[in-house]
C-alpha atoms as a PDB file:
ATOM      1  CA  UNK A   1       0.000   0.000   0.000  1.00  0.00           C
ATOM      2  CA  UNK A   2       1.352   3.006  -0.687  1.00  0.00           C
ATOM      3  CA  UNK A   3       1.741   5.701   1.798  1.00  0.00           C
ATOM      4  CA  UNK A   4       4.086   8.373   0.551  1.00  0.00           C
ATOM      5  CA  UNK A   5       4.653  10.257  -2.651  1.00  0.00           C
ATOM      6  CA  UNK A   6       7.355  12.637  -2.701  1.00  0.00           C
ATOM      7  CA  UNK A   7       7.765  15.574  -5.817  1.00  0.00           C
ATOM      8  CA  UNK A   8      10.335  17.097  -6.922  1.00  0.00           C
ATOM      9  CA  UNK A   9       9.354  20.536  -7.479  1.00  0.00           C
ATOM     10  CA  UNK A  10      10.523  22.445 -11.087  1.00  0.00           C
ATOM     11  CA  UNK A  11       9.140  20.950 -13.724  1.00  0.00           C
ATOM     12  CA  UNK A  12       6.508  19.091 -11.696  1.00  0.00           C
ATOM     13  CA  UNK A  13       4.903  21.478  -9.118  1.00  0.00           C
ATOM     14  CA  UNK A  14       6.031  24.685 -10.982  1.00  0.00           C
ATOM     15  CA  UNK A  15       6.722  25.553 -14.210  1.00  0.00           C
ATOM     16  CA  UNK A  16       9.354  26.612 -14.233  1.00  0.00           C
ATOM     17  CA  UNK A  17      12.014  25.494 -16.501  1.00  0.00           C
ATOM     18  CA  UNK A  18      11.044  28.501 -18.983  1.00  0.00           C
ATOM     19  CA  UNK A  19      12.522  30.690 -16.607  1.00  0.00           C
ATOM     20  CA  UNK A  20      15.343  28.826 -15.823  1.00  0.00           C
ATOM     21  CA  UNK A  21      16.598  28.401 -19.627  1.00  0.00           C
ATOM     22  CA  UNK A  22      15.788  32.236 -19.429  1.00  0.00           C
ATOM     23  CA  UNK A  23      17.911  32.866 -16.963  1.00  0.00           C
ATOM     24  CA  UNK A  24      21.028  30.438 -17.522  1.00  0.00           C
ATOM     25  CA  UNK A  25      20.820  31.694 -21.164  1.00  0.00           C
ATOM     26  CA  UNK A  26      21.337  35.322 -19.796  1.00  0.00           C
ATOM     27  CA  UNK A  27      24.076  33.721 -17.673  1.00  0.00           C
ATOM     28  CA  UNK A  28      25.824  32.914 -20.589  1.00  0.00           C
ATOM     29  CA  UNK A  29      25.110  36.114 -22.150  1.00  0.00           C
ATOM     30  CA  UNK A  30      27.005  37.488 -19.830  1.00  0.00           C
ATOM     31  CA  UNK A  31      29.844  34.999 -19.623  1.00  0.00           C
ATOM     32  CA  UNK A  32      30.241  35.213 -23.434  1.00  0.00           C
ATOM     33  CA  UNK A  33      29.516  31.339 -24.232  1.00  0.00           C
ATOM     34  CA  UNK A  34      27.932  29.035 -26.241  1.00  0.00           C
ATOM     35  CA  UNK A  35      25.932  26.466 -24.129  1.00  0.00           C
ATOM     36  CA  UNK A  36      24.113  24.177 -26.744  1.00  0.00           C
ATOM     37  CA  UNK A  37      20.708  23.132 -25.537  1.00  0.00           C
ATOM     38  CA  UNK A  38      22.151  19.673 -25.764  1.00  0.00           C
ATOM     39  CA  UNK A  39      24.501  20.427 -23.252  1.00  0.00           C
ATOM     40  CA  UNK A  40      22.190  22.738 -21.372  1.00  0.00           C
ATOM     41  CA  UNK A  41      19.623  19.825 -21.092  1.00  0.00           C
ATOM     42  CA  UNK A  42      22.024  17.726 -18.906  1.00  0.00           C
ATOM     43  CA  UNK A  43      21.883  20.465 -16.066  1.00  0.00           C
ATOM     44  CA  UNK A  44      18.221  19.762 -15.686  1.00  0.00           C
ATOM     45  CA  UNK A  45      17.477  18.339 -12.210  1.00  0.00           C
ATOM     46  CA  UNK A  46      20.736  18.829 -10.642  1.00  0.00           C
ATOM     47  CA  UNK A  47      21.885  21.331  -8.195  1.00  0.00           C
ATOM     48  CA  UNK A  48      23.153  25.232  -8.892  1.00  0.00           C
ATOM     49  CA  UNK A  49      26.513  23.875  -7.331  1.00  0.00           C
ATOM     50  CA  UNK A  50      27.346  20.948  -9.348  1.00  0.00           C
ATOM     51  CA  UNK A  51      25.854  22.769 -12.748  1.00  0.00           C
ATOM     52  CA  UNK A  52      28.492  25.523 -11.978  1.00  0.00           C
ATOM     53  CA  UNK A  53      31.189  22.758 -11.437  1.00  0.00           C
ATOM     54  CA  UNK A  54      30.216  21.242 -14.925  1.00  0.00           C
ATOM     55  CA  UNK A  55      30.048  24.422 -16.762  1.00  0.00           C
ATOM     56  CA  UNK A  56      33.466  25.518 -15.071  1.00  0.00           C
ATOM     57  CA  UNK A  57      34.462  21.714 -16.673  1.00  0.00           C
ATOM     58  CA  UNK A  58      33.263  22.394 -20.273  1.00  0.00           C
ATOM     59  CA  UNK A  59      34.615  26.066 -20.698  1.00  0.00           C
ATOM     60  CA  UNK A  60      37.421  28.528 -19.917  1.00  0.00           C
ATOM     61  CA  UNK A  61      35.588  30.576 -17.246  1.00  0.00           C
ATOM     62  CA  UNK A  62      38.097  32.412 -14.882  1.00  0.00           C
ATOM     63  CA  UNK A  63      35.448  33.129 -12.036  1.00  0.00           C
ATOM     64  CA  UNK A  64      35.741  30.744  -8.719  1.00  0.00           C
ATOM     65  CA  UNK A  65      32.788  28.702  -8.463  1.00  0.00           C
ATOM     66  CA  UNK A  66      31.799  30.219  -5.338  1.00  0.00           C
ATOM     67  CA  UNK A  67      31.657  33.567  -7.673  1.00  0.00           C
ATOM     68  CA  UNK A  68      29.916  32.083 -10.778  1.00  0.00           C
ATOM     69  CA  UNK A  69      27.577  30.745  -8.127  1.00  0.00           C
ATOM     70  CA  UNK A  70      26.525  33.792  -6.445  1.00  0.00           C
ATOM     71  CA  UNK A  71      26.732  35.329 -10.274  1.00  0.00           C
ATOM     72  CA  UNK A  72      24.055  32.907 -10.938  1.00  0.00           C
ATOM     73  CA  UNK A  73      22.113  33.059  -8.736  1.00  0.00           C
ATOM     74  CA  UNK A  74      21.992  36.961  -8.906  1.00  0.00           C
ATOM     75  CA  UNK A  75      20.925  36.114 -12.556  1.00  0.00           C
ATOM     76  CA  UNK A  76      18.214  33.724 -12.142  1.00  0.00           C
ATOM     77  CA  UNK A  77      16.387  35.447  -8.853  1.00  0.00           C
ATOM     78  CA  UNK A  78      16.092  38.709 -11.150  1.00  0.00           C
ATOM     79  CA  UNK A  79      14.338  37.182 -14.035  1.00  0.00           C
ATOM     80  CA  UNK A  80      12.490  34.538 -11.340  1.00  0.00           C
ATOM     81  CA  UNK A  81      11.004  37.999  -9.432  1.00  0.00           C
ATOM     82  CA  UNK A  82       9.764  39.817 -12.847  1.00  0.00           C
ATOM     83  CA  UNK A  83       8.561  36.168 -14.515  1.00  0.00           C
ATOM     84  CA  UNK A  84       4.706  36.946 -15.192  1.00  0.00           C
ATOM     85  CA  UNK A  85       4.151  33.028 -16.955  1.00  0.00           C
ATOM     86  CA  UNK A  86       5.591  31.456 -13.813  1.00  0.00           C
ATOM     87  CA  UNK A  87       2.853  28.437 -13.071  1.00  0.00           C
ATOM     88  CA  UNK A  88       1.605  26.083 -11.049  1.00  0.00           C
ATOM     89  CA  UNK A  89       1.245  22.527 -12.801  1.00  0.00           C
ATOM     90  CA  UNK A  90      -1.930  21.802 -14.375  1.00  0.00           C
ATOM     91  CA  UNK A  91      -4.231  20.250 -11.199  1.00  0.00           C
ATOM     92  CA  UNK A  92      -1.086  19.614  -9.428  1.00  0.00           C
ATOM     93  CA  UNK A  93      -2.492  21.182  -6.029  1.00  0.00           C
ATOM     94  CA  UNK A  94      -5.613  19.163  -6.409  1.00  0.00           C
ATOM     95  CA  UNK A  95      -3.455  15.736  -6.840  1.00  0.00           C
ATOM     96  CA  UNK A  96      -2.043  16.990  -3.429  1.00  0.00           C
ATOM     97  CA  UNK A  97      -5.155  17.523  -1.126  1.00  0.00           C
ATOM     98  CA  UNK A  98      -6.426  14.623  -2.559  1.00  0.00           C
ATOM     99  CA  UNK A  99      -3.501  12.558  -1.144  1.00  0.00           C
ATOM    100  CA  UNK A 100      -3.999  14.315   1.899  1.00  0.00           C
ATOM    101  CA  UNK A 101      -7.613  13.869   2.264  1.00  0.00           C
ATOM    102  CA  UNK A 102      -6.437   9.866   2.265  1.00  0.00           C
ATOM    103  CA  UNK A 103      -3.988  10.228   4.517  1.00  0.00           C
ATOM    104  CA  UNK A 104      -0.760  10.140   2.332  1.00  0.00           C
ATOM    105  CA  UNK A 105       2.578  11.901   3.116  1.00  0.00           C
ATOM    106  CA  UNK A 106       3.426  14.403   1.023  1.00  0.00           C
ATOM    107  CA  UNK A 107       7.088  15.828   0.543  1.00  0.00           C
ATOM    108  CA  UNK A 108       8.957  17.642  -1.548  1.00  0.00           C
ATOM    109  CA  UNK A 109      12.610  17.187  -2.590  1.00  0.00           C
ATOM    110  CA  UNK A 110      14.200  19.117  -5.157  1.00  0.00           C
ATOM    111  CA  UNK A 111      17.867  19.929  -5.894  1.00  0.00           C
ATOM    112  CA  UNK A 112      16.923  23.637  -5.946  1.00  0.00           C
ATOM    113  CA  UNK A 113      18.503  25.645  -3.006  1.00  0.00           C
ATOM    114  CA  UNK A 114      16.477  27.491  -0.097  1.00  0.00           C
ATOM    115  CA  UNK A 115      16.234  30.394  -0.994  1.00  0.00           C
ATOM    116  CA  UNK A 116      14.655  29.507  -4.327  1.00  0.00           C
ATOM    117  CA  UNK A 117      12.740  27.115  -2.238  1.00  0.00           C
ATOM    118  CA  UNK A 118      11.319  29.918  -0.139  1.00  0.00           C
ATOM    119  CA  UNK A 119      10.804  32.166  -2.802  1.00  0.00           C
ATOM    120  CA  UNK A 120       8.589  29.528  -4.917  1.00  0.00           C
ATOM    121  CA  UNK A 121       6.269  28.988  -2.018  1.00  0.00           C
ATOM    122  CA  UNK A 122       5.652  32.194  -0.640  1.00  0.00           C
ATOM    123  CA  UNK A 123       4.112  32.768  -4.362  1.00  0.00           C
ATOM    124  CA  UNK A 124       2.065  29.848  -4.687  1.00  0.00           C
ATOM    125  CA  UNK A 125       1.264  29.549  -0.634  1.00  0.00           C
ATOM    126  CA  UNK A 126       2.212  26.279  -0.421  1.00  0.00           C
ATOM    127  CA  UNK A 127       3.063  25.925   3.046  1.00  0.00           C
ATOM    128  CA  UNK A 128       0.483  23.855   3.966  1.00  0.00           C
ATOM    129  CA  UNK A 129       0.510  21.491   1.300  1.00  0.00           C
ATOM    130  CA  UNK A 130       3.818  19.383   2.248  1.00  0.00           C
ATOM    131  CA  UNK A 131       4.896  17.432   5.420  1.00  0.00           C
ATOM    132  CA  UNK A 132       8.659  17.720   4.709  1.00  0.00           C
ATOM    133  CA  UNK A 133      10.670  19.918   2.063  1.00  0.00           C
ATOM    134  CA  UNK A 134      14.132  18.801   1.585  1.00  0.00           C
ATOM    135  CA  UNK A 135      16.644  20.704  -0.487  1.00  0.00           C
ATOM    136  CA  UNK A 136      19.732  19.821  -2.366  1.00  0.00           C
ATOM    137  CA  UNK A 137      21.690  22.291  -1.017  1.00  0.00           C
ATOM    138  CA  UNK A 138      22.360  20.065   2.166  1.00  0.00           C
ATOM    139  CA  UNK A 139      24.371  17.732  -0.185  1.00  0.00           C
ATOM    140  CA  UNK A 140      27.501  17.280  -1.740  1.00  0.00           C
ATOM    141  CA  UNK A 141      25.987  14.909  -4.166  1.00  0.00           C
ATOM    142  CA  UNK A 142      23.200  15.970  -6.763  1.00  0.00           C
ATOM    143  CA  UNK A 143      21.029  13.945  -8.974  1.00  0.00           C
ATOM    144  CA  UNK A 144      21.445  11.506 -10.555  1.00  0.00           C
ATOM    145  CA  UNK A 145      23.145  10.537  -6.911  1.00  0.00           C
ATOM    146  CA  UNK A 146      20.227   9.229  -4.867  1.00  0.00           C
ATOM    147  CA  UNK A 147      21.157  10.691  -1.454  1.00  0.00           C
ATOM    148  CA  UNK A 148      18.114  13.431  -1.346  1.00  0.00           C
ATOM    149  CA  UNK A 149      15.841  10.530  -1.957  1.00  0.00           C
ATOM    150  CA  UNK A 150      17.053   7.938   0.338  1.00  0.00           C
ATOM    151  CA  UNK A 151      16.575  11.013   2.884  1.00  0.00           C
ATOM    152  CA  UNK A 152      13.230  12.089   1.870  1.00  0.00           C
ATOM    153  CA  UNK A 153      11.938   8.529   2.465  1.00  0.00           C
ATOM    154  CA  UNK A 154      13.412   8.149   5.701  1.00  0.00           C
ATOM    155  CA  UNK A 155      11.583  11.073   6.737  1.00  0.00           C
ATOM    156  CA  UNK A 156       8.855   9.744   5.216  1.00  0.00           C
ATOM    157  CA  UNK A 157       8.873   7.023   8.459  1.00  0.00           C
ATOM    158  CA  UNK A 158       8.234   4.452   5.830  1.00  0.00           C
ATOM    159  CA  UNK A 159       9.592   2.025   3.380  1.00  0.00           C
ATOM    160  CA  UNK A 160      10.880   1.948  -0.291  1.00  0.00           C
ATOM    161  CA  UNK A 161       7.652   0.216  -1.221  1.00  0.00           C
ATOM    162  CA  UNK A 162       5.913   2.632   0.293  1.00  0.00           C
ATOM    163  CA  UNK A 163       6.230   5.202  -1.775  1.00  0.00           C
ATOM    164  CA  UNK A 164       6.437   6.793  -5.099  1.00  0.00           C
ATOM    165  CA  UNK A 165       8.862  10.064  -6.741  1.00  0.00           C
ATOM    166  CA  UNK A 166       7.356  12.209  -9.357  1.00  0.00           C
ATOM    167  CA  UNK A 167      10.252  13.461 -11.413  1.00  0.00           C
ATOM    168  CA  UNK A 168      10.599  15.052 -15.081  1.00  0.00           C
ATOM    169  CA  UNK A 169      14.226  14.877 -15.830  1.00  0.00           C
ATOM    170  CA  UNK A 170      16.305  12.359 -16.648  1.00  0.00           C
ATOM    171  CA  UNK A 171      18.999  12.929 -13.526  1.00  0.00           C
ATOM    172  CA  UNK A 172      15.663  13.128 -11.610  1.00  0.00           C
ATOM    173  CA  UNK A 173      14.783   9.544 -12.188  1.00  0.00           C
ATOM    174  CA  UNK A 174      18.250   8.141 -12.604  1.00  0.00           C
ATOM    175  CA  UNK A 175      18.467   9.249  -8.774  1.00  0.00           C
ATOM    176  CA  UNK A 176      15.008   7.612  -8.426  1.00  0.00           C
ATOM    177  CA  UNK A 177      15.200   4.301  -9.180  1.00  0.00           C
ATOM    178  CA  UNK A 178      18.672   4.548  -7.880  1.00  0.00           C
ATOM    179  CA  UNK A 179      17.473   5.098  -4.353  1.00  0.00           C
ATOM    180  CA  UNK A 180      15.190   2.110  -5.272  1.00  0.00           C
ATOM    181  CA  UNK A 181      12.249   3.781  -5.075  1.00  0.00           C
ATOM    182  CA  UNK A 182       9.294   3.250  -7.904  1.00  0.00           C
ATOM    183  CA  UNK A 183       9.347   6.499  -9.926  1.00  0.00           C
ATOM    184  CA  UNK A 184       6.593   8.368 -11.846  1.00  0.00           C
ATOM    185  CA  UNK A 185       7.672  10.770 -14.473  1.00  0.00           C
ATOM    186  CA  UNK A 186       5.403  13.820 -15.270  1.00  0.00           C
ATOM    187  CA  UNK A 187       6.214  14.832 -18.930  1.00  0.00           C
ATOM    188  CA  UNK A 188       4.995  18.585 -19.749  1.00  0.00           C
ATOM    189  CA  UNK A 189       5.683  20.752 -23.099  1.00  0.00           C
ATOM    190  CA  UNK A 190       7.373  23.288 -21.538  1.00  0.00           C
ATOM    191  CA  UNK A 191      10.650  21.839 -20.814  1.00  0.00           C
ATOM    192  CA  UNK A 192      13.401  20.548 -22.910  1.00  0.00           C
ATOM    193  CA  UNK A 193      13.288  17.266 -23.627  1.00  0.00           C
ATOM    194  CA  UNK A 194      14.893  14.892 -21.690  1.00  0.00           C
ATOM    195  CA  UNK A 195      14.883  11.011 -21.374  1.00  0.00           C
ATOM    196  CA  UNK A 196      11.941   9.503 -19.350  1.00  0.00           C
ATOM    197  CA  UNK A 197      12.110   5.901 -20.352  1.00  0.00           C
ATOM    198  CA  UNK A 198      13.797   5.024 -16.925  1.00  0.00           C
ATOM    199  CA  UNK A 199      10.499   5.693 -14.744  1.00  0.00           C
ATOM    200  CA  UNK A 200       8.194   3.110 -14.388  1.00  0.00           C
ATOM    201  CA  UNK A 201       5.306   4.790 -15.333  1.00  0.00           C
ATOM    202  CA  UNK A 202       5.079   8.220 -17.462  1.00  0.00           C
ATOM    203  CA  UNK A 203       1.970  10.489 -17.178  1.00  0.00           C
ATOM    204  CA  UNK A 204       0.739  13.986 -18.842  1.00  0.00           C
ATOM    205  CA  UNK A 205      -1.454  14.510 -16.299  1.00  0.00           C
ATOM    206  CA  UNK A 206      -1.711  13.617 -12.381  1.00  0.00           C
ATOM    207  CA  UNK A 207      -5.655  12.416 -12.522  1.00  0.00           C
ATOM    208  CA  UNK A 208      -3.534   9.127 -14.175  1.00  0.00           C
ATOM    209  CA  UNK A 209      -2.357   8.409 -10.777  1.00  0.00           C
ATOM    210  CA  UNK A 210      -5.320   8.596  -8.924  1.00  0.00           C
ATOM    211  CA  UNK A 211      -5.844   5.296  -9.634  1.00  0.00           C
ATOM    212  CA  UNK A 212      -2.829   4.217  -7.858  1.00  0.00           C
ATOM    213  CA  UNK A 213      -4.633   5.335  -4.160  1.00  0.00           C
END
């Protein structure tokens, strides 16, 4: 029986990703460089810190990574604050009471940092919609690695079988099933495309999983 289902949050609560390619492609404006969306596509799901690290990898950038960090962040809250097509998911706060209406956990674990956390539900008032929000800034590790996941269902209080992970992006569920843990991937139109063929079952809609309670 299942008892938990934990989200990750851009690309499956909020829409987000829009403003994130806006704002990482003003990044690079600003950096003078070429980021393919091929290459750009692989950052999806994985923490500001480890993106940095990659990007630092891949091009002659002679900022730390502590300053390119800050730099992007300074980037991506500025275009986040003035976004006017920054969504919820289509019936995704519906989904949610309905879980909690039967009594199932609901928590939240997404590699973006607090601050962004903070930011996203202060606009959308989603305090009371999630027992637990856990953020990849507490680790060293980002997705695909599993460790946010294995944590998220210990707090959960149950086990593996227990519960499900929405995801959308391809590190997302790499650091689902990873963590062993049965994952669901939400596919949307607004992102770019990544590789959901990992998850065990892919939906366009949550009303598909209501089934599943």
């Amino acid at each position: 029986m299942l008892k938990a289902v934990i989200f990750d949050m851009d690309g499956v609560v909020i829409n987000s990703e829009p403003v994130s390619y806006r704002a990482d492609k003003e990044l690079f404006r600003q950096l003078e460089l070429d980021v393919p969306d091929a290459v750009y596509a692989s950052f999806v799901g994985t923490a500001p810190h480890n993106n940095m690290q990659k990007l630092k990898e891949l091009y002659d950038i002679s900022l730390t990574q502590a300053a390119l960090l800050d730099k992007r962040y300074k980037v991506y809250f500025d275009v986040f604050d003035k976004a006017t097509d920054l969504e919820l998911m289509p019936g995704v706060l519906e989904f949610i009471s309905e879980l909690r209406q039967k009594g199932i956990k609901v928590l939240l674990a997404t590699s973006a940092i607090k601050a962004k956390i903070e930011r996203v539900f202060k606009r959308f008032n989603l305090d009371s919609y999630f027992d637990a929000v856990i953020s990849g800034e507490d680790f060293e590790f980002s997705k695909p690695h599993p460790a946010i996941f294995l944590e998220a269902v210990n707090r959960t209080g149950y086990n593996k079988n227990e519960c499900i992970i929405i995801e959308d992006s391809t590190n997302g569920i790499a650091a689902a099933k990873a963590a062993g843990v049965y994952c669901v991937a939400y596919e949307s139109p607004h992102g770019l495309p990544q590789d959901t063929g990992a998850a065990d079952k892919i939906i366009t809609d949550f009303r598909e999983l209501i089934s599943m309670f």
